[in-house]
Protein backbone atom coordinates (compact mmCIF):
# COMPACT_ATOMS: atom_id res chain seq x y z
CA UNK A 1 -3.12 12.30 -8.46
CA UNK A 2 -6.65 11.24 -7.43
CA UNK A 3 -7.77 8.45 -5.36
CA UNK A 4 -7.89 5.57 -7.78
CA UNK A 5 -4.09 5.38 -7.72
CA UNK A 6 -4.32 2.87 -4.31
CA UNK A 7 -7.53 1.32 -6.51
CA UNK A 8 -4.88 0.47 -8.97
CA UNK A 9 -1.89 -0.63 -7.24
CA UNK A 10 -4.66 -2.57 -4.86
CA UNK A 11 -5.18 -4.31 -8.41
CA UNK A 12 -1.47 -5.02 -9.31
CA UNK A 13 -0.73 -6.43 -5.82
CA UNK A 14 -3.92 -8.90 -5.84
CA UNK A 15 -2.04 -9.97 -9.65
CA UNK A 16 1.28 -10.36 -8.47
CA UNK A 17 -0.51 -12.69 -5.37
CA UNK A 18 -2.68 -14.74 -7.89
CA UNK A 19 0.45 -15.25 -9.69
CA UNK A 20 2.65 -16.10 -6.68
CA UNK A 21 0.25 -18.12 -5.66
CA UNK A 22 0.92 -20.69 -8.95
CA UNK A 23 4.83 -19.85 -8.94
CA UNK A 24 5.98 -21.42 -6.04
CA UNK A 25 7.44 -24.72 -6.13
CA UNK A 26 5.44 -27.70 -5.25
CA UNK A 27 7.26 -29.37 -1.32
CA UNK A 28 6.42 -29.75 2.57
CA UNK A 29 7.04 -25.66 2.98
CA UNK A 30 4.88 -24.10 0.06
CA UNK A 31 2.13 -23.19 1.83
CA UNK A 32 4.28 -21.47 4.58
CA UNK A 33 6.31 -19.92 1.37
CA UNK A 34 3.11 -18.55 -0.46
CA UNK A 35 1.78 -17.36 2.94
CA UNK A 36 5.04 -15.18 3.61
CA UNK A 37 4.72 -14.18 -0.01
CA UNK A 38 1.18 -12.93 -0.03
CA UNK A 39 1.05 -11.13 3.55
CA UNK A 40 4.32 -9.48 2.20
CA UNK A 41 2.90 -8.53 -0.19
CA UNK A 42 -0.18 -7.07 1.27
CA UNK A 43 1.15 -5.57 4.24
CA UNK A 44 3.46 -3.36 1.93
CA UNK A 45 0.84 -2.65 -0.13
CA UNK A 46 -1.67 -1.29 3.22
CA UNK A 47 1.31 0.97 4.43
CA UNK A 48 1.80 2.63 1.22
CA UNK A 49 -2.21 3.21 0.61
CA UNK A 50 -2.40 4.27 4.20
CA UNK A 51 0.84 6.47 3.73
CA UNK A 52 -0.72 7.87 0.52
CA UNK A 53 -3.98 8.50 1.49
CA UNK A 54 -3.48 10.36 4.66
CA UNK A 55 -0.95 12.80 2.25
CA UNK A 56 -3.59 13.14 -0.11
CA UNK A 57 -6.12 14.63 2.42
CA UNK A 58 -4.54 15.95 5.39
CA UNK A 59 -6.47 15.73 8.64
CA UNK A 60 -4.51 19.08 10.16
CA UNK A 61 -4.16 21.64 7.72
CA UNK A 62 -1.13 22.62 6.82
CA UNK A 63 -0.39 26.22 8.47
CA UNK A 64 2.11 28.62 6.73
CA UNK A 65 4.89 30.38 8.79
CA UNK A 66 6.18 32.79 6.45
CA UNK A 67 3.01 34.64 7.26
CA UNK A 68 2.83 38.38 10.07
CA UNK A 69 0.19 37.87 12.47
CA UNK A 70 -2.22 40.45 12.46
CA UNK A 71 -2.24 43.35 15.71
């Protein structure tokens, strides 16, 4: 895993929103409709980076407690 996955999946979600963005049905609500869509859309998308990011490098690292401390 590097750090071009979120690059990627950044990608796919900016598709899926273009092509939301020409799916929705034509009426008084279809800018509120693709508005819901898209922020869906990218809020999911910022938790998972964030979530995925912060796993790939840890701020605190990771202590083992199998380990004797030294007398």
């Amino acid at each position: 895993m590097s750090g071009w996955v979120p690059v990627i999946a950044g990608g796919a979600v900016g598709g899926i929103s273009f092509f939301s963005w020409g799916a929705v049905r034509k009426g008084e609500n279809q800018v509120l409709i693709r508005s819901c869509i898209i922020l869906t859309l990218v809020c999911c998308y910022l938790m998972w980076a964030i979530m995925y990011l912060a796993q790939l490098h840890p701020v605190i690292k990771p202590k083992r407690g199998d380990l004797r401390l030294e007398e």
